[in-house]
C-alpha atoms as a PDB file:
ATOM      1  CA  UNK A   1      17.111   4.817   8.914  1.00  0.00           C
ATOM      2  CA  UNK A   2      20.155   2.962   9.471  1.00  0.00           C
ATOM      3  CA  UNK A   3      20.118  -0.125   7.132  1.00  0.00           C
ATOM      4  CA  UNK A   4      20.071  -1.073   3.555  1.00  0.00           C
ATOM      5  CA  UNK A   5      16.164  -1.027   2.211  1.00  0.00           C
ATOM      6  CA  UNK A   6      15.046  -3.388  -0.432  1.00  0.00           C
ATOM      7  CA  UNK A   7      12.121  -2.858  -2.404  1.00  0.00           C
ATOM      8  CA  UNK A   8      10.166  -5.447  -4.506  1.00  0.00           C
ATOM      9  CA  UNK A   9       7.493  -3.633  -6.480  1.00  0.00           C
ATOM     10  CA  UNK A  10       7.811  -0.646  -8.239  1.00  0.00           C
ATOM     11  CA  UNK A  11       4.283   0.222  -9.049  1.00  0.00           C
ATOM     12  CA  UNK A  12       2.769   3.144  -8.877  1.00  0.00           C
ATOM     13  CA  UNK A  13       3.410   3.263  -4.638  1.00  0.00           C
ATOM     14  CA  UNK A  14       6.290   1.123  -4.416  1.00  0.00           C
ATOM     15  CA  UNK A  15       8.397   3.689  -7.581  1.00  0.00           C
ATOM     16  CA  UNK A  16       7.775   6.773  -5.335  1.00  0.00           C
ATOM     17  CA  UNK A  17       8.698   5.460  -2.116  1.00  0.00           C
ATOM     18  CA  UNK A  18      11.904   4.415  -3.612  1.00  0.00           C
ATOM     19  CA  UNK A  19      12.986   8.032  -5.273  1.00  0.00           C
ATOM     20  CA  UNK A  20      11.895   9.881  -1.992  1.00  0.00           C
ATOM     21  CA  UNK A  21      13.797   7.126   0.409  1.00  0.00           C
ATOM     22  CA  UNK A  22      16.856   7.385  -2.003  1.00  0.00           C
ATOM     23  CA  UNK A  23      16.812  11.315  -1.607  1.00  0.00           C
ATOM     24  CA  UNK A  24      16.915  11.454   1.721  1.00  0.00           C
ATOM     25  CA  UNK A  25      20.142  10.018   2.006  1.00  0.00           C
ATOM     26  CA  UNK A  26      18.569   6.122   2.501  1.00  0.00           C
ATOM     27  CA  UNK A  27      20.696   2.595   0.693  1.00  0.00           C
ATOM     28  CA  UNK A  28      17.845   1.630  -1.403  1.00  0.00           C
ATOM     29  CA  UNK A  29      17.992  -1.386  -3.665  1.00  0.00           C
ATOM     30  CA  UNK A  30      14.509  -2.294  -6.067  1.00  0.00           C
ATOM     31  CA  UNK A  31      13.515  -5.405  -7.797  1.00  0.00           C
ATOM     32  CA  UNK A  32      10.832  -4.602 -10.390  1.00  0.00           C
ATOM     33  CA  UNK A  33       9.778  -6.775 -13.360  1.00  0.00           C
ATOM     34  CA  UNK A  34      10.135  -3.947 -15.330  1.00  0.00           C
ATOM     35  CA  UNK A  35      13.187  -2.716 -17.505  1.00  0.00           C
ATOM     36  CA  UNK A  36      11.684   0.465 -18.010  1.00  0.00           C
ATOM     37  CA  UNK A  37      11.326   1.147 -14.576  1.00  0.00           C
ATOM     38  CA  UNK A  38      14.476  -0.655 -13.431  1.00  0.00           C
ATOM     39  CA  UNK A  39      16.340   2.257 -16.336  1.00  0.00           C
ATOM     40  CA  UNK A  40      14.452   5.084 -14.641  1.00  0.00           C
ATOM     41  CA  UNK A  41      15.333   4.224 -10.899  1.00  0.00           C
ATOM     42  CA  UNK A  42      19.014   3.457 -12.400  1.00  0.00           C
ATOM     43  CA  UNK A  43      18.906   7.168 -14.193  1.00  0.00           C
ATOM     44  CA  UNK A  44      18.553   8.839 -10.914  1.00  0.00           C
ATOM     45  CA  UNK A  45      21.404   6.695  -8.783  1.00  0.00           C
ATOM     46  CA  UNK A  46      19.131   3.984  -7.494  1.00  0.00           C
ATOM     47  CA  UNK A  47      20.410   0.165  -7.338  1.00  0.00           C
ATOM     48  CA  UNK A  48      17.504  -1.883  -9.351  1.00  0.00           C
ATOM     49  CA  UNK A  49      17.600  -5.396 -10.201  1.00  0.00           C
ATOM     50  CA  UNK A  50      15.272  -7.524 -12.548  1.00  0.00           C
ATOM     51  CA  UNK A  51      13.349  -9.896 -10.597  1.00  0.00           C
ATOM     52  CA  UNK A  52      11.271 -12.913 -12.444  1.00  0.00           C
ATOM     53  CA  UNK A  53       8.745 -14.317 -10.394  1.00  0.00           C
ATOM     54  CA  UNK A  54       7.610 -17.919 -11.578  1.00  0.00           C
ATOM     55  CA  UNK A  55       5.553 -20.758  -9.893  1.00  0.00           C
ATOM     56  CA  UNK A  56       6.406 -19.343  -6.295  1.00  0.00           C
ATOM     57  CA  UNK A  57       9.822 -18.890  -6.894  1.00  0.00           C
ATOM     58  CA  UNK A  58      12.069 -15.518  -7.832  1.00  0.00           C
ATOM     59  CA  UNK A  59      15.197 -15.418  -9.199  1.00  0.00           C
ATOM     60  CA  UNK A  60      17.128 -11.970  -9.812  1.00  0.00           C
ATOM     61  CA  UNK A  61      21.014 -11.483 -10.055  1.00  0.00           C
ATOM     62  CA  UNK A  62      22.212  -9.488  -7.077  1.00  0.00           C
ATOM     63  CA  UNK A  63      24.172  -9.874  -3.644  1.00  0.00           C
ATOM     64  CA  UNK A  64      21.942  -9.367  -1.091  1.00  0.00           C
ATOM     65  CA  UNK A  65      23.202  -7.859   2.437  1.00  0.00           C
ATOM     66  CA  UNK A  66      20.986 -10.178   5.284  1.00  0.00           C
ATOM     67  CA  UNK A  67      19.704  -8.319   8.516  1.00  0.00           C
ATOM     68  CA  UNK A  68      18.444  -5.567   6.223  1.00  0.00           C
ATOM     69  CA  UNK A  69      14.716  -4.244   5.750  1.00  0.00           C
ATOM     70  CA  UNK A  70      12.267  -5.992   3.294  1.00  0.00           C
ATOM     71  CA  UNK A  71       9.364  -4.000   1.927  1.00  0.00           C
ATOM     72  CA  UNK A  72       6.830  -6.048  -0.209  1.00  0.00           C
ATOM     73  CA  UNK A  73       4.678  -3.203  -2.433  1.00  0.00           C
ATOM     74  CA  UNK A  74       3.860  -6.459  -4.936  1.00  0.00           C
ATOM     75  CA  UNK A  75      -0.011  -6.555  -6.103  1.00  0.00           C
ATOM     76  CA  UNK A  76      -1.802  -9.462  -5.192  1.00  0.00           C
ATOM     77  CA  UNK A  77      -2.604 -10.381  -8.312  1.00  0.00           C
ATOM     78  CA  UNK A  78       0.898 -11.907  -8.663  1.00  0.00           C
ATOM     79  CA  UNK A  79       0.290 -15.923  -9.387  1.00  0.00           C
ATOM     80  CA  UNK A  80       1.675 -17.831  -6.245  1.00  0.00           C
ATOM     81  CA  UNK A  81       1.251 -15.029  -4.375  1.00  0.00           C
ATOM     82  CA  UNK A  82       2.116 -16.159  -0.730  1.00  0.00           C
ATOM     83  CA  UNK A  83       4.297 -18.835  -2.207  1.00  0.00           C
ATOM     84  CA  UNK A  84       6.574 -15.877  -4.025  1.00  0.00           C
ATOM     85  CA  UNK A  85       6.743 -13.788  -0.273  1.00  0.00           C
ATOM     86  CA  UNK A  86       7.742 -17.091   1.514  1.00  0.00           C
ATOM     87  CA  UNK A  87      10.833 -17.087  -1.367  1.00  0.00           C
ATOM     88  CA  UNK A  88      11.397 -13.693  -1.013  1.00  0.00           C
ATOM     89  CA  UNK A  89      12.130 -13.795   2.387  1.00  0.00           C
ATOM     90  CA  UNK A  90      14.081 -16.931   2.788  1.00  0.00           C
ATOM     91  CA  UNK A  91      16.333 -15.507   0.063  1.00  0.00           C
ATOM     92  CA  UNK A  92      16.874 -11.810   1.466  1.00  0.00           C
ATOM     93  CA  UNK A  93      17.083 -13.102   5.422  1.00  0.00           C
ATOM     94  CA  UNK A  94      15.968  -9.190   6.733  1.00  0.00           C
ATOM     95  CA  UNK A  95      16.094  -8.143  10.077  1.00  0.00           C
ATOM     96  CA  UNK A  96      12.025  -6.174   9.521  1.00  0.00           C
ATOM     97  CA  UNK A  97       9.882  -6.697   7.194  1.00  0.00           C
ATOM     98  CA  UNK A  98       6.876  -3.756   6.066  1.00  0.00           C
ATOM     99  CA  UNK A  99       3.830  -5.581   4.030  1.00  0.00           C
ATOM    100  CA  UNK A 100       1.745  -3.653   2.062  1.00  0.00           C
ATOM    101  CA  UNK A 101      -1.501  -4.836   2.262  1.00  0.00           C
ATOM    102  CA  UNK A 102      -5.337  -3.494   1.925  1.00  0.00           C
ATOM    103  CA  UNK A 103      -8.307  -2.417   3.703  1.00  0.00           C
ATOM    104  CA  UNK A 104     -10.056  -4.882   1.057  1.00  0.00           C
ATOM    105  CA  UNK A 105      -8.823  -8.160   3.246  1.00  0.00           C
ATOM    106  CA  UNK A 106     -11.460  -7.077   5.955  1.00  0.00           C
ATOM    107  CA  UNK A 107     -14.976  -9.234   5.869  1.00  0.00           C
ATOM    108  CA  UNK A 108     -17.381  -6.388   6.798  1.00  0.00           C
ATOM    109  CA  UNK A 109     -19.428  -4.743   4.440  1.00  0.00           C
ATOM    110  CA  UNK A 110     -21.190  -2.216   7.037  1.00  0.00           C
ATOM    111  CA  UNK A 111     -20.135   0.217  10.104  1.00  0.00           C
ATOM    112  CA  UNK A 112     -17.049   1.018  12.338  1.00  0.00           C
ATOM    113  CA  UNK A 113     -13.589  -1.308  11.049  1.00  0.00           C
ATOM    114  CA  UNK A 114     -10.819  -1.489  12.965  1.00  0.00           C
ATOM    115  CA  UNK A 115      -7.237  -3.895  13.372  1.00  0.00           C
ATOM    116  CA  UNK A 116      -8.960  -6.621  15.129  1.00  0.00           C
ATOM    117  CA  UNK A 117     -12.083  -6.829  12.883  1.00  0.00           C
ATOM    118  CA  UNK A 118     -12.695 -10.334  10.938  1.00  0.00           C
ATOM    119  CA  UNK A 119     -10.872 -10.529   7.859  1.00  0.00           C
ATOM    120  CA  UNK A 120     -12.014 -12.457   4.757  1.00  0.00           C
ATOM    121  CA  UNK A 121     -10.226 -15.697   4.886  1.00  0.00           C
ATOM    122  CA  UNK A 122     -10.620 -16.642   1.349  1.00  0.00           C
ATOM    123  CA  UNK A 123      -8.929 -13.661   0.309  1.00  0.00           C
ATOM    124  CA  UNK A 124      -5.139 -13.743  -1.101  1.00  0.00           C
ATOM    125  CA  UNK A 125      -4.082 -10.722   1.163  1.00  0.00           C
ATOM    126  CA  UNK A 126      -5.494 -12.348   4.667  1.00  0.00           C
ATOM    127  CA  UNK A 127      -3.185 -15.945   3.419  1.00  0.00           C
ATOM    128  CA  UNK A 128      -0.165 -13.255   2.733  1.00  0.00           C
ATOM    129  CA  UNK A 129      -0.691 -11.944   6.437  1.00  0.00           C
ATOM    130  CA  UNK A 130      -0.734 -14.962   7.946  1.00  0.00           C
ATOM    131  CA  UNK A 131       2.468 -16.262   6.566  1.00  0.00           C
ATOM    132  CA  UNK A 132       4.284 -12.795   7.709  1.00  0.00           C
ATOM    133  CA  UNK A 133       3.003 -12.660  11.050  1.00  0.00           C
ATOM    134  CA  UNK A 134       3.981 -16.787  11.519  1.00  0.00           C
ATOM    135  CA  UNK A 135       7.451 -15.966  10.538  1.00  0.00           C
ATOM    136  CA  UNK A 136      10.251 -15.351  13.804  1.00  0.00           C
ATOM    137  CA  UNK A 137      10.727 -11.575  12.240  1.00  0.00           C
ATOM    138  CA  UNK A 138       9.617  -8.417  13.110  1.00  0.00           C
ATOM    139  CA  UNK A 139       7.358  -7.080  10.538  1.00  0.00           C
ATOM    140  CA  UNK A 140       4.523  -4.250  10.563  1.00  0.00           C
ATOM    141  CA  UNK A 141       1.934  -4.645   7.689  1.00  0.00           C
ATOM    142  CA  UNK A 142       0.088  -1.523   6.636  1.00  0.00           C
ATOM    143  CA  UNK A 143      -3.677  -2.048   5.127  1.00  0.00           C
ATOM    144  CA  UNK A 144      -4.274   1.170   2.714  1.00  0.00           C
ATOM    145  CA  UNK A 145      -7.164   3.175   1.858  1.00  0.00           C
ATOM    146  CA  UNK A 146      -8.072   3.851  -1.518  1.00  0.00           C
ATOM    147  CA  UNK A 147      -4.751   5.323  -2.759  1.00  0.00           C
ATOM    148  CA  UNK A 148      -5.209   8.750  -4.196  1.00  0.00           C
ATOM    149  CA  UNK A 149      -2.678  11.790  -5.366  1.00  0.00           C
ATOM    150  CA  UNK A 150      -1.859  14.497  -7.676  1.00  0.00           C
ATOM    151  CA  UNK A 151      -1.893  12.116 -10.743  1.00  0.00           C
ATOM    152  CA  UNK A 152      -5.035   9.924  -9.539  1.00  0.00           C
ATOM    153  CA  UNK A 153      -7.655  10.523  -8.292  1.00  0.00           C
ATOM    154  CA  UNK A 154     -10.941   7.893  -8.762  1.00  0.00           C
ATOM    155  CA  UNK A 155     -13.121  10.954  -9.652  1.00  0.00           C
ATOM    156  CA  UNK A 156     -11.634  10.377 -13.450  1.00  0.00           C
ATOM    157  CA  UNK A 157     -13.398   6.941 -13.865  1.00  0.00           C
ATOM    158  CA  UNK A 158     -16.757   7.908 -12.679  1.00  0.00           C
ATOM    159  CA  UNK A 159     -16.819  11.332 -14.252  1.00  0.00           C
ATOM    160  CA  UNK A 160     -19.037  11.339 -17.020  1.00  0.00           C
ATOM    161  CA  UNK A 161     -21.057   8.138 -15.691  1.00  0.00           C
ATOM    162  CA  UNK A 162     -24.458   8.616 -13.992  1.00  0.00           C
ATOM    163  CA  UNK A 163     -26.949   6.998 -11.214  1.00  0.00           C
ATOM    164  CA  UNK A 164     -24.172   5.032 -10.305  1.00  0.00           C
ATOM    165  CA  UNK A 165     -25.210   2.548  -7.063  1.00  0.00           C
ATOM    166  CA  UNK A 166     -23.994   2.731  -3.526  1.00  0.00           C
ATOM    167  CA  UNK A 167     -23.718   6.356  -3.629  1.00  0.00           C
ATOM    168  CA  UNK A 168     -24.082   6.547   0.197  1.00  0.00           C
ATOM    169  CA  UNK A 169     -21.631   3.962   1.177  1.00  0.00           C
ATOM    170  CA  UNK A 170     -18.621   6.001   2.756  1.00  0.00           C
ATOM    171  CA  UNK A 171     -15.060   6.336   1.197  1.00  0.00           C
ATOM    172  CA  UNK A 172     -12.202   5.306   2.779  1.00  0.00           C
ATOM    173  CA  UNK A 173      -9.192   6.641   0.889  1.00  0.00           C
ATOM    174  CA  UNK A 174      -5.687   8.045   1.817  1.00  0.00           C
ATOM    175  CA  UNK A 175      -2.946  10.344  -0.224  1.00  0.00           C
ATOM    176  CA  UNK A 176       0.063   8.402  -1.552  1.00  0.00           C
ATOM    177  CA  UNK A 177       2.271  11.254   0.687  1.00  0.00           C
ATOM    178  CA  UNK A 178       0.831  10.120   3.634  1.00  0.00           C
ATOM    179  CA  UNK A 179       1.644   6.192   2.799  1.00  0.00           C
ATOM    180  CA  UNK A 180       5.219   7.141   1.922  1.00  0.00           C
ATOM    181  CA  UNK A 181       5.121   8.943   5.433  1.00  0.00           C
ATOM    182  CA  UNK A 182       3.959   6.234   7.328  1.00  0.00           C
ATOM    183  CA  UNK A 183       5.970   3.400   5.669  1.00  0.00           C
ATOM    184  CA  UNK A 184       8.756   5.979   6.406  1.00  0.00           C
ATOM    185  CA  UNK A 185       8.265   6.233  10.168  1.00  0.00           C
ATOM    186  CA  UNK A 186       7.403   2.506  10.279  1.00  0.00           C
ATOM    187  CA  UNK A 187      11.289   1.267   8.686  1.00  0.00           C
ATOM    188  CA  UNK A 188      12.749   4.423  11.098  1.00  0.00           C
ATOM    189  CA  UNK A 189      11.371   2.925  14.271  1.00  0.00           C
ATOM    190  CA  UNK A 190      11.296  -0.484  13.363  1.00  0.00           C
ATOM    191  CA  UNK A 191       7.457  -0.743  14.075  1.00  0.00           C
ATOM    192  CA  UNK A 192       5.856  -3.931  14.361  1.00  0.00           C
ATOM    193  CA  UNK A 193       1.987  -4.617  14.347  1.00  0.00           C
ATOM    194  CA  UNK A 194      -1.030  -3.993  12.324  1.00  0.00           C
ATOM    195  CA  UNK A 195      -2.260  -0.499  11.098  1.00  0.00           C
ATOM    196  CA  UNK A 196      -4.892   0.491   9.240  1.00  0.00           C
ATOM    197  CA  UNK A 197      -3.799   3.802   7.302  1.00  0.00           C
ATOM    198  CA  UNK A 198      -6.978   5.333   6.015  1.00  0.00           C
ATOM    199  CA  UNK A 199      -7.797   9.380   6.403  1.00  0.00           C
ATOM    200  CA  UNK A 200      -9.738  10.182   9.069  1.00  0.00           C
ATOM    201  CA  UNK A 201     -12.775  11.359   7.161  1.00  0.00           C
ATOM    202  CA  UNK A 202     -15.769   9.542   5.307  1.00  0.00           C
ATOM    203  CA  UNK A 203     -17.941  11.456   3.067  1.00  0.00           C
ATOM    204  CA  UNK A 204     -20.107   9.476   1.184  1.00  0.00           C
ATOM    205  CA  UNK A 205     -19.613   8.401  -2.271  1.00  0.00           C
ATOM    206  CA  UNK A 206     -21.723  10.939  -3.283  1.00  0.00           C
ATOM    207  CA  UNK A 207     -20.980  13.844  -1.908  1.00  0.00           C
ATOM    208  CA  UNK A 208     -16.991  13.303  -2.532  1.00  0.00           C
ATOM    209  CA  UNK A 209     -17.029  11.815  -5.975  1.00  0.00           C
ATOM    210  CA  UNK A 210     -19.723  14.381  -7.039  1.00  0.00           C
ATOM    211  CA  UNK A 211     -17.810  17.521  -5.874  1.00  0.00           C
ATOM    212  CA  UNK A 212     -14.020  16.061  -6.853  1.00  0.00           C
ATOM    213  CA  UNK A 213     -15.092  16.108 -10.562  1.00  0.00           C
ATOM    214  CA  UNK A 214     -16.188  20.084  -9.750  1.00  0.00           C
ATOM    215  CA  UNK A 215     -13.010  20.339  -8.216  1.00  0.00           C
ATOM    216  CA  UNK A 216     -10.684  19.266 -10.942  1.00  0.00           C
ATOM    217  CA  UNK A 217     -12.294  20.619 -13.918  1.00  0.00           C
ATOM    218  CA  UNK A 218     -13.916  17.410 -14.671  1.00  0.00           C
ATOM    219  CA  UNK A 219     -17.600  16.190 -16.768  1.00  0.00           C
ATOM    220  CA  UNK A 220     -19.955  15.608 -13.619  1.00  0.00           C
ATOM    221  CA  UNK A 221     -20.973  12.429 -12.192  1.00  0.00           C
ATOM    222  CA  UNK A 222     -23.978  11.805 -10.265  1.00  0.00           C
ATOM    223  CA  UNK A 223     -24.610   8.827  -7.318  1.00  0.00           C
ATOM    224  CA  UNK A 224     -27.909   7.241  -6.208  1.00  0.00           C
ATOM    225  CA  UNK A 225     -28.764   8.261  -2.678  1.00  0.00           C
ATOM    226  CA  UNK A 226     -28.782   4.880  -1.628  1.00  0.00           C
ATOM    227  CA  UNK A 227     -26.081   1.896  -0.100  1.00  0.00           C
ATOM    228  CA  UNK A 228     -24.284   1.125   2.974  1.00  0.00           C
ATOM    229  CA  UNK A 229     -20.499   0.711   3.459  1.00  0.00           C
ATOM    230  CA  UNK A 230     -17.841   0.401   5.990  1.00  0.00           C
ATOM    231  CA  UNK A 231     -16.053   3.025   7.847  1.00  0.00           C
ATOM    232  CA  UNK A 232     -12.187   1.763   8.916  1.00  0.00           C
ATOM    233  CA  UNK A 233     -10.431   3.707  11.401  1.00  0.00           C
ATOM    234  CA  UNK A 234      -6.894   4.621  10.806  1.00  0.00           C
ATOM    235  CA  UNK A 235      -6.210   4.970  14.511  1.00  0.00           C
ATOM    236  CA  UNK A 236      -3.534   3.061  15.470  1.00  0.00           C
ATOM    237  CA  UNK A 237      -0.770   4.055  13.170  1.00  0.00           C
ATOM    238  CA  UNK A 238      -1.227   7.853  14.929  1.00  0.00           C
ATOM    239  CA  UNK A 239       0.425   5.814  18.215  1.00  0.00           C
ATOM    240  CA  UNK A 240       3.339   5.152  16.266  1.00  0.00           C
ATOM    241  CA  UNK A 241       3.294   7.969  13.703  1.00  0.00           C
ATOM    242  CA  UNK A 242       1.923  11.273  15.447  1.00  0.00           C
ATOM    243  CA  UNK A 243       1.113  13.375  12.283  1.00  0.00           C
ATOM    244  CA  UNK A 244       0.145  10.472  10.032  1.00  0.00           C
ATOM    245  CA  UNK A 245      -2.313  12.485   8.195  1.00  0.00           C
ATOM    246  CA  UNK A 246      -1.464  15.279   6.440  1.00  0.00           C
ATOM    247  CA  UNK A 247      -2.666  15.603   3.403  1.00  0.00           C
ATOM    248  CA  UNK A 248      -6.466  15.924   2.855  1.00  0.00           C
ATOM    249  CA  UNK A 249      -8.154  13.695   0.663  1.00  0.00           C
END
């Protein structure tokens, strides 16, 4: 990829995209809250560095190499959200910064969702996007699907549960491999923009839910036949990234 990588948030995305970037051959450096997962990236050979976040400020003890590539995978339920990105970035100076952000931001509720569809303005994520894309830096922010993969799947909270509402509203989910791919081919080629990554197929609640917990051994659920929901189109990454989608949800 051709530059140093830094990470802040090793979560259940952010910890995978760092041991797969690191064995490839990438300079990765983390900052996690965590000292368990700071000792686990440090077991395998990755650079990791403490990071406290407090009142829109973060502090961590590291030299930091300016001009590299900044990738945010930090939950929004972080207090001073915005506040701790606008830090972030005026201490690391990068050259491209990738934002992780969600198909939740968008203010639908109903029908086809795409890039330039409203966005709730009250939400936390749509005030994080607006303070990346008025920055002077190149940046490409990626709004997930429901993240799904080997170890999680949502089929394990509603198994068990029954006549649960909305069971007609579509899903809209996508495989953690595919996000790793993506954020991949987004640092290679220095994307910039807005992309929707989301798998290209919506069964309903219903149907998918219903037949996952078949599928993995799992106490049935069952869904009301009722609800609407939106459909959002994962499109436009597939310009950047031709084979965005390969694993099936």
């Amino acid at each position: 990829m051709g530059n140093r990588i830094y990470i802040f948030g090793a979560g259940w995305l952010g910890l995978d995209v760092a041991y797969d970037f690191h064995s490839k051959g990438n300079e990765v450096c983390v900052f996690s809250r965590s000292e368990i997962k700071i000792e686990s990236l440090r077991s395998r050979g990755i650079e990791a560095h403490k990071a406290t976040f407090f009142n829109g400020k973060v502090s961590f003890a590291a030299a930091v190499v300016k001009g590299s590539t900044l990738l945010f995978c930090l939950p929004p339920s972080i207090p001073y959200y915005c506040e701790t990105l606008l830090d972030i970035v005026a201490t690391m100076q990068p050259s491209h910064i990738v934002f992780c952000s969600s198909i939740g931001i968008y203010a639908s509720k109903e029908g086809w969702v795409d890039e330039n569809c409203v966005t709730d303005t009250d939400s936390v994520l749509h005030k994080a996007e607006e303070k990346i894309t008025g920055m002077n830096i190149p940046f490409a922010i990626l709004r997930l699907g429901g993240l799904i993969g080997a170890d999680r799947n949502p089929a394990t909270y509603f198994s068990n549960k029954f006549d649960i509402p909305n069971g007609m509203a579509p899903v809209n989910l996508i495989h953690k491999m595919d996000v790793m791919s993506c954020i991949e081919g987004v640092i290679a080629l220095k994307s910039t923009g807005i992309f929707n990554v989301v798998y290209p197929s919506h069964p309903s609640r219903k149907e998918y839910y219903e037949q996952k917990c078949l599928d993995l051994g799992l106490p049935p659920c069952s869904f009301q036949n009722l609800g609407v929901g939106k459909v959002v189109k994962g499109d436009e990454i597939m310009r950047v990234i031709n084979d965005a989608y390969k694993h099936p949800i």
